[in-house]
Protein backbone atom coordinates (compact mmCIF):
# COMPACT_ATOMS: atom_id res chain seq x y z
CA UNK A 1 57.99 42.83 74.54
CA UNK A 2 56.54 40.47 71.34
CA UNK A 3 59.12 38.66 69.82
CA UNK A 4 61.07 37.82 73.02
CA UNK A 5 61.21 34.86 74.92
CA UNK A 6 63.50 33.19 77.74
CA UNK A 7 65.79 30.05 77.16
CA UNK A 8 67.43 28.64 80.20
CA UNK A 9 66.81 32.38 82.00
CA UNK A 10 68.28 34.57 79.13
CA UNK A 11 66.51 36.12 76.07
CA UNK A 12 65.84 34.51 72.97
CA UNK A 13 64.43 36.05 69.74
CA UNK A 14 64.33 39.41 68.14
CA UNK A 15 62.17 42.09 68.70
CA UNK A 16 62.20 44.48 65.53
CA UNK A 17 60.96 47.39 66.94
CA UNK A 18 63.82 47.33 69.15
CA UNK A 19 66.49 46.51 66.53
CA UNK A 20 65.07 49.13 64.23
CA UNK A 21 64.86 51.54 67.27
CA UNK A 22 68.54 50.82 68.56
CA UNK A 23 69.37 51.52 64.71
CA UNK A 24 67.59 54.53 64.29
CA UNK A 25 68.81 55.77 67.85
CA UNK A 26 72.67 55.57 66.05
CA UNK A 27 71.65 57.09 62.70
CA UNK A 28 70.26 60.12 64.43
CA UNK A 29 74.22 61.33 65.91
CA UNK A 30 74.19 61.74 61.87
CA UNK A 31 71.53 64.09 61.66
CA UNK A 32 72.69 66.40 64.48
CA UNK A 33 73.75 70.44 63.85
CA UNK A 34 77.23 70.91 63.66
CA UNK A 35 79.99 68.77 62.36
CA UNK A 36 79.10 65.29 61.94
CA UNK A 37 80.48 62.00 59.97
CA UNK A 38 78.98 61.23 56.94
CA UNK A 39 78.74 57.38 58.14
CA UNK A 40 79.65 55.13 61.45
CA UNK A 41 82.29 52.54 60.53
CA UNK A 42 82.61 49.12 63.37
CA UNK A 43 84.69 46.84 62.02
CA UNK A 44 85.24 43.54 64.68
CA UNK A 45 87.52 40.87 65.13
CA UNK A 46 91.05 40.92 63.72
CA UNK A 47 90.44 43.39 61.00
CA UNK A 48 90.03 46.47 63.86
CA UNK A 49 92.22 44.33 66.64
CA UNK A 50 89.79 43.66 68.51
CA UNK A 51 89.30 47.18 69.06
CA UNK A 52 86.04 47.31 72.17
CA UNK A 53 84.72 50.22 71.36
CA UNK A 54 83.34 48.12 68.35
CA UNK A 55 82.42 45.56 69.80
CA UNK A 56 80.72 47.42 72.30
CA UNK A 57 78.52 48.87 69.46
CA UNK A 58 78.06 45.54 68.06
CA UNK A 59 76.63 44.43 71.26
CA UNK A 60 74.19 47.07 71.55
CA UNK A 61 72.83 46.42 67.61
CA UNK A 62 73.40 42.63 67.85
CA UNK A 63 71.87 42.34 71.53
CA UNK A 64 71.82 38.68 72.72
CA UNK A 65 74.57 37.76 69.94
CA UNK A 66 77.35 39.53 70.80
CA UNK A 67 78.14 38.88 74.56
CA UNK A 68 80.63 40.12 76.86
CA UNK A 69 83.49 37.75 76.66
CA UNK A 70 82.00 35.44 73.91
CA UNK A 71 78.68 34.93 71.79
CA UNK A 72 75.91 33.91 73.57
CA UNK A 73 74.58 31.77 70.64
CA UNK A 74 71.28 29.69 71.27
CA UNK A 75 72.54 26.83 68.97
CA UNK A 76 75.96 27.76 69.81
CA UNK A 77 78.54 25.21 67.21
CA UNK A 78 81.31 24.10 69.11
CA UNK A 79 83.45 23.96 65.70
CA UNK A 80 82.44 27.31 64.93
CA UNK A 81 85.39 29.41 64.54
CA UNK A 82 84.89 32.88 66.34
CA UNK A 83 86.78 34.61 63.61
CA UNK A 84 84.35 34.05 61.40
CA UNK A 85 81.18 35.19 63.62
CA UNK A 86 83.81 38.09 63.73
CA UNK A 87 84.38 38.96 60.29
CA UNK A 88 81.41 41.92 60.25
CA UNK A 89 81.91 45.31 58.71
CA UNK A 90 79.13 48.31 59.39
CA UNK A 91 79.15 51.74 58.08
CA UNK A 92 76.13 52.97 58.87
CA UNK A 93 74.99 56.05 57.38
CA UNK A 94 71.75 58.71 58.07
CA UNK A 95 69.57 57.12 55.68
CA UNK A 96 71.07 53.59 55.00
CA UNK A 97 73.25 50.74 56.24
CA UNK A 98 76.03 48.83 54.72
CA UNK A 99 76.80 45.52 56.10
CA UNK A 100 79.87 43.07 55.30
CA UNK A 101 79.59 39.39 56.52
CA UNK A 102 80.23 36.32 55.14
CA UNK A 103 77.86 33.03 54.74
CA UNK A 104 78.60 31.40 57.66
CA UNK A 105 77.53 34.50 60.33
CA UNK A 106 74.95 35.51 57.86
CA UNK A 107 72.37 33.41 59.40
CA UNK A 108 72.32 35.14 63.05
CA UNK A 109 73.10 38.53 61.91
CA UNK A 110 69.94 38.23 59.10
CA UNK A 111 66.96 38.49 62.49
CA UNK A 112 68.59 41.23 63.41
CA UNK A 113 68.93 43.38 60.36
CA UNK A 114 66.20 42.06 57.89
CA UNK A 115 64.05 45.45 59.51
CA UNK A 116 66.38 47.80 58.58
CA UNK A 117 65.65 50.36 56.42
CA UNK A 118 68.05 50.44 53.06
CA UNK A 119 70.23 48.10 54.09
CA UNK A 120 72.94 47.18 51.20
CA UNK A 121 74.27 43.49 52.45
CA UNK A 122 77.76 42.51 50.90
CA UNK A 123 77.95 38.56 51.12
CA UNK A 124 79.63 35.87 48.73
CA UNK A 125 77.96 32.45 48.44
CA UNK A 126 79.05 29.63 50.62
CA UNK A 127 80.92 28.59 47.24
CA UNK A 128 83.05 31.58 46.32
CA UNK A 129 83.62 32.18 50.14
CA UNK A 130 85.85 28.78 49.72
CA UNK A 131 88.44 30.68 47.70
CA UNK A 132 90.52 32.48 50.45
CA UNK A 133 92.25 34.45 48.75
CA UNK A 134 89.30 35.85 46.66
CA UNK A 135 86.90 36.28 50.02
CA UNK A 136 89.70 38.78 51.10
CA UNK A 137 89.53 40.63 47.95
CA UNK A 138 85.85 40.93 48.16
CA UNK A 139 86.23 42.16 51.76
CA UNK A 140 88.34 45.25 50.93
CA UNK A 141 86.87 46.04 47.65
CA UNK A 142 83.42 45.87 50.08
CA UNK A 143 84.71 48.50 52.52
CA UNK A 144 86.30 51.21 49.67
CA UNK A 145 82.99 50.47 48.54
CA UNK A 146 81.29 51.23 51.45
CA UNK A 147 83.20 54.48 52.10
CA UNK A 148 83.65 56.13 49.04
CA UNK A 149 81.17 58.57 49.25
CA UNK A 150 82.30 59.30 53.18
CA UNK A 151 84.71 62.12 53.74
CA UNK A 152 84.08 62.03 57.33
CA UNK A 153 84.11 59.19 58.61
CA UNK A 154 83.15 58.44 62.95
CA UNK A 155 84.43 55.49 64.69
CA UNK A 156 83.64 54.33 68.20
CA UNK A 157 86.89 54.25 69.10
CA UNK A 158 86.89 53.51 72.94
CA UNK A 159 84.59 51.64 75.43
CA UNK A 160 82.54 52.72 78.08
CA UNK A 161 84.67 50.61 80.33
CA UNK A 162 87.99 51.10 78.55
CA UNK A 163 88.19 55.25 77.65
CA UNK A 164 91.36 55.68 75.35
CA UNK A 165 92.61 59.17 74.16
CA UNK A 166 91.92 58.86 70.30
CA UNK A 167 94.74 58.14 68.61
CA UNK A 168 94.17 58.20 64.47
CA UNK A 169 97.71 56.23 64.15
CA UNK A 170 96.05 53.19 66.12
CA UNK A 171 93.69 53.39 63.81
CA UNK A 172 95.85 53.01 60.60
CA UNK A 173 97.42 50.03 62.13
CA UNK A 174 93.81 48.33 61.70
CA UNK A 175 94.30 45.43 59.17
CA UNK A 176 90.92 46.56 57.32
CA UNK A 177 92.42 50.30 57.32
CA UNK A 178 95.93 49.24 56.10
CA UNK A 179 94.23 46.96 53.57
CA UNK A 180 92.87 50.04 52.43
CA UNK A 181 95.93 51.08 50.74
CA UNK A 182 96.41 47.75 48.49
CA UNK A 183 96.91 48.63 44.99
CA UNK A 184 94.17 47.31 42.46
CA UNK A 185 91.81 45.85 45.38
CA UNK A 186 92.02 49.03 47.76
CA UNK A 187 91.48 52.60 47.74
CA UNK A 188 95.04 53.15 46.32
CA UNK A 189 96.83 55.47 49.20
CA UNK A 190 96.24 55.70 53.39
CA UNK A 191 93.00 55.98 54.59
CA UNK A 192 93.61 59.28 56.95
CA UNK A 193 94.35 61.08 53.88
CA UNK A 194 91.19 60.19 52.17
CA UNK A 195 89.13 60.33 54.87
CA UNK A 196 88.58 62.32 58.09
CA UNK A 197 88.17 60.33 61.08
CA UNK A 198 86.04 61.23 64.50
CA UNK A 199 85.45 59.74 67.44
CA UNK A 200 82.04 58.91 67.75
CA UNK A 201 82.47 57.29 71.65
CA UNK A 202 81.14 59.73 73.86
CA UNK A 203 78.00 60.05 71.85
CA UNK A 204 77.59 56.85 71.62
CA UNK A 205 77.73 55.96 75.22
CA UNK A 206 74.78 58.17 75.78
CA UNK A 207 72.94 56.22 73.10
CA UNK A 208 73.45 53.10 74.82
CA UNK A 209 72.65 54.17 78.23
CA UNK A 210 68.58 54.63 77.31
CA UNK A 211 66.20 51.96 78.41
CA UNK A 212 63.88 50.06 75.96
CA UNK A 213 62.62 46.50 77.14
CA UNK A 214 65.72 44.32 75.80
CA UNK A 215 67.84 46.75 78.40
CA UNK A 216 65.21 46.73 81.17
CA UNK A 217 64.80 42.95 80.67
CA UNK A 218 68.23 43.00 80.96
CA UNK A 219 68.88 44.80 84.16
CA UNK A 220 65.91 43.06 86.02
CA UNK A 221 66.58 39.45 85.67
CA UNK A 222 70.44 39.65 85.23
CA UNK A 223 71.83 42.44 87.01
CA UNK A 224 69.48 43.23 89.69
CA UNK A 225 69.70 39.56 90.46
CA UNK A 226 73.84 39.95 91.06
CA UNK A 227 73.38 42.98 92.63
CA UNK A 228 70.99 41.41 95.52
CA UNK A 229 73.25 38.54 95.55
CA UNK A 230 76.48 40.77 96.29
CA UNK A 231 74.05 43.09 98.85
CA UNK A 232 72.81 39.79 100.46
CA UNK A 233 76.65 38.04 100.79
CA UNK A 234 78.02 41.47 101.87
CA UNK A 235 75.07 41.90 104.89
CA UNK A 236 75.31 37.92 105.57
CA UNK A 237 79.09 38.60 106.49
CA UNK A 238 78.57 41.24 108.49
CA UNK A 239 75.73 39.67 110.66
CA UNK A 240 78.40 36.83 111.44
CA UNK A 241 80.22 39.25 113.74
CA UNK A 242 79.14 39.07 117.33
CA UNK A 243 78.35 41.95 120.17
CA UNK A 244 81.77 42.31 121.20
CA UNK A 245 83.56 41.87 118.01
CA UNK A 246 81.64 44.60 116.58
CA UNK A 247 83.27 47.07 118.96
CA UNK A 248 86.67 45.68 117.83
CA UNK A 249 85.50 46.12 114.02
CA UNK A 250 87.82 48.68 112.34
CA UNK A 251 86.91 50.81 109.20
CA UNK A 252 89.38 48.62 106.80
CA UNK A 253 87.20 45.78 108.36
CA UNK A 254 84.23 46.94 107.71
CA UNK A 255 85.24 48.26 103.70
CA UNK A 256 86.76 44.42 103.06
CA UNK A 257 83.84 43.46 101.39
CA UNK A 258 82.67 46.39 99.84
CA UNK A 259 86.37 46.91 97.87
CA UNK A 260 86.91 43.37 96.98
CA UNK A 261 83.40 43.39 94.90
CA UNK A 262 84.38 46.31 93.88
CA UNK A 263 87.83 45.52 92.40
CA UNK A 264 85.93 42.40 91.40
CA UNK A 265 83.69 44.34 89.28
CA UNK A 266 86.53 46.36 87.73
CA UNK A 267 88.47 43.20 86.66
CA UNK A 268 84.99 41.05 85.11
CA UNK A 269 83.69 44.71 83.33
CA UNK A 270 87.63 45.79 81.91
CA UNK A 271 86.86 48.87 83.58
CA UNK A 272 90.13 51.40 84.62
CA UNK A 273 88.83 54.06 85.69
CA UNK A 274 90.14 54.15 89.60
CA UNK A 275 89.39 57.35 90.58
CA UNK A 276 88.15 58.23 93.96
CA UNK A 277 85.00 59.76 93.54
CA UNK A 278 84.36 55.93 92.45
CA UNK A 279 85.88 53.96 94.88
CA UNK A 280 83.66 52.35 97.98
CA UNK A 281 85.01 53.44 101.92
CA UNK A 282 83.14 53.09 105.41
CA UNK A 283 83.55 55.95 107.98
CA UNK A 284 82.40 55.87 111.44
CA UNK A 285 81.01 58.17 114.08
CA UNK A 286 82.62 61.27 114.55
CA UNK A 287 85.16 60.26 112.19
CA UNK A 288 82.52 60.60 109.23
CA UNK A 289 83.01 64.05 108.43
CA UNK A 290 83.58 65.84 104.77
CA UNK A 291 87.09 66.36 106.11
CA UNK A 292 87.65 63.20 107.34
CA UNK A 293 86.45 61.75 103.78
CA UNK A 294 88.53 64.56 101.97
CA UNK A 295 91.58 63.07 103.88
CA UNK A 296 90.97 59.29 103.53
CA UNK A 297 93.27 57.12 102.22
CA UNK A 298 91.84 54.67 99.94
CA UNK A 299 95.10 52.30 99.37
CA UNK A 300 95.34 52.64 103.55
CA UNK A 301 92.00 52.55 104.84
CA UNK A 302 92.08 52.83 108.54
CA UNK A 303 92.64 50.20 111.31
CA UNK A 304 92.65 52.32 114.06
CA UNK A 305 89.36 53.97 114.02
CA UNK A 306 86.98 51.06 115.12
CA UNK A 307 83.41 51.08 116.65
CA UNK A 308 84.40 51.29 120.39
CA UNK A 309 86.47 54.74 119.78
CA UNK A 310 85.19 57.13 117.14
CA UNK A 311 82.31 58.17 119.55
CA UNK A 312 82.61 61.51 121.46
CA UNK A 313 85.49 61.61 123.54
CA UNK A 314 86.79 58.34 121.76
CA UNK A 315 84.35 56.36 123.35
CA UNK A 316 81.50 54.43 121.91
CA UNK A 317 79.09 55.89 118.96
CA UNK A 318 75.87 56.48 119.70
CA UNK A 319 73.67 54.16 118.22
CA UNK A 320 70.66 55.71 116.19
């Protein structure tokens, strides 16, 4: 794991045979049999409204920049605007990468990309990015530039945590995609009808899912350490109960703590999916059965079945 080290817990520094492998990882959806985009487009910020499935993307390129709800920044500037650490365009293609940014993000995304392979950077000078109106200009005659050899184009439209049905009408209302359009500056008509879009998501997720040390790094020191701490607050609340109140413990008791982490954990990861092969439930004695779990009402767990009657003949369970 060369190139990374720890500030205040978290990881700091680049490791370039991860970034190029994360990179490479992406490019190869391109080089698949069948049907595939000529390039990736992720767009963030305002210019694809926010959209998460690229930022999700970005995350997983930019690891340690891009953070969940804000940019984990080392040298973090208070008076740094997060539009502009926003204002990245990718299209990344089988055997090359374009990248929009402007002067003032260029600096944290250059450890990250100076490794990759044919990379064609699009940036104006601190200077000309001063003129407003012509830093716009350069940003969409960037991205027709970008695309103009792409007929098919693959977007990660949804999250892991947020699926969306694709919808290619969301997509024109994308100020970058509607920009498109501009006379003189632009491509000169919609997007969609220049340019086939797919949605790249599902692929994707199994991309990101793989392990390589900034993910293992990851999951040992950040999210193994909230998961004991959850485990250990869960167990600490049950031990609190005494001999006899145990008997009185019911199963919507005993699930408290298990759904309120979990609804918890669907709020802080912007996760929807409520379905009930997902959702957490305690079951006791007798009353643990497939059909008893088939039947179970998640939005009324019970209060009736509790430890002292869901043994054989309603008495208590046998302990084991």
């Amino acid at each position: 794991m060369a190139g990374l080290r720890r500030v205040n817990g978290k990881i700091s520094g680049i490791n370039p045979t991860v970034s190029c492998s994360r990179l490479s990882q992406v490019q190869s959806l391109l080089c698949e049999a069948g049907t595939v985009p000529d390039g990736i487009l992720c767009s963030l910020g305002i210019d694809s409204r926010y959209n998460e499935g690229c930022t999700e993307l970005a995350k997983f390129l930019f690891y340690g920049l891009y953070g969940r709800n804000h940019l984990n920044l080392e040298n973090a500037l208070e008076d740094f605007p997060e539009e502009m650490l926003d204002d990245v365009i990718l299209l990344i293609k089988a055997d090359c990468v374009h990248l929009y940014c402007n002067p003032m993000n260029y600096s944290y995304l250059l450890p990250y990309v100076s490794h990759w392979r044919n990379l064609q950077l699009y940036c104006m000078t601190k200077a000309e990015y001063e003129d407003e109106e012509a830093a716009e200009e350069f940003k969409i005659s960037s991205f027709v530039t970008m695309v103009q050899d792409c007929y098919r184009i693959g977007v990660p439209f949804s999250s892991q945590g947020h699926i969306q049905n694709f919808d290619m009408f969301m997509l024109e209302k994308w100020p970058l995609i509607q920009a498109f359009a501009l006379e003189g500056i632009g491509g000169g008509s919609f997007f969609t009808m220049k340019h086939k879009i797919m949605d790249m998501s599902e692929k994707l997720w199994q991309v990101y899912n793989r392990l390589d040390p900034v993910s293992i790094d990851h999951l040992l020191i950040e999210d193994l350490v909230n998961f004991e701490k959850q485990w250990s607050g869960f167990f600490s609340s049950m031990d609190l109960e005494s001999h006899l109140s145990i008997l009185e413990l019911s199963e919507a008791q005993a699930g408290e703590s298990f759904r309120t982490y979990y609804s918890h954990g669907l709020i802080s990861s912007n996760i929807t999916d409520k379905s009930k092969s997902q959702q957490p439930f305690v079951l006791f004695g007798k009353h643990s059965s497939l059909e008893d779990l088939e039947s179970y009402s998640f939005n009324f767990p019970s209060e009736s079945h509790q430890v002292r009657n869901t043994g054989p003949c309603a008495k208590l369970p046998h302990q084991g």
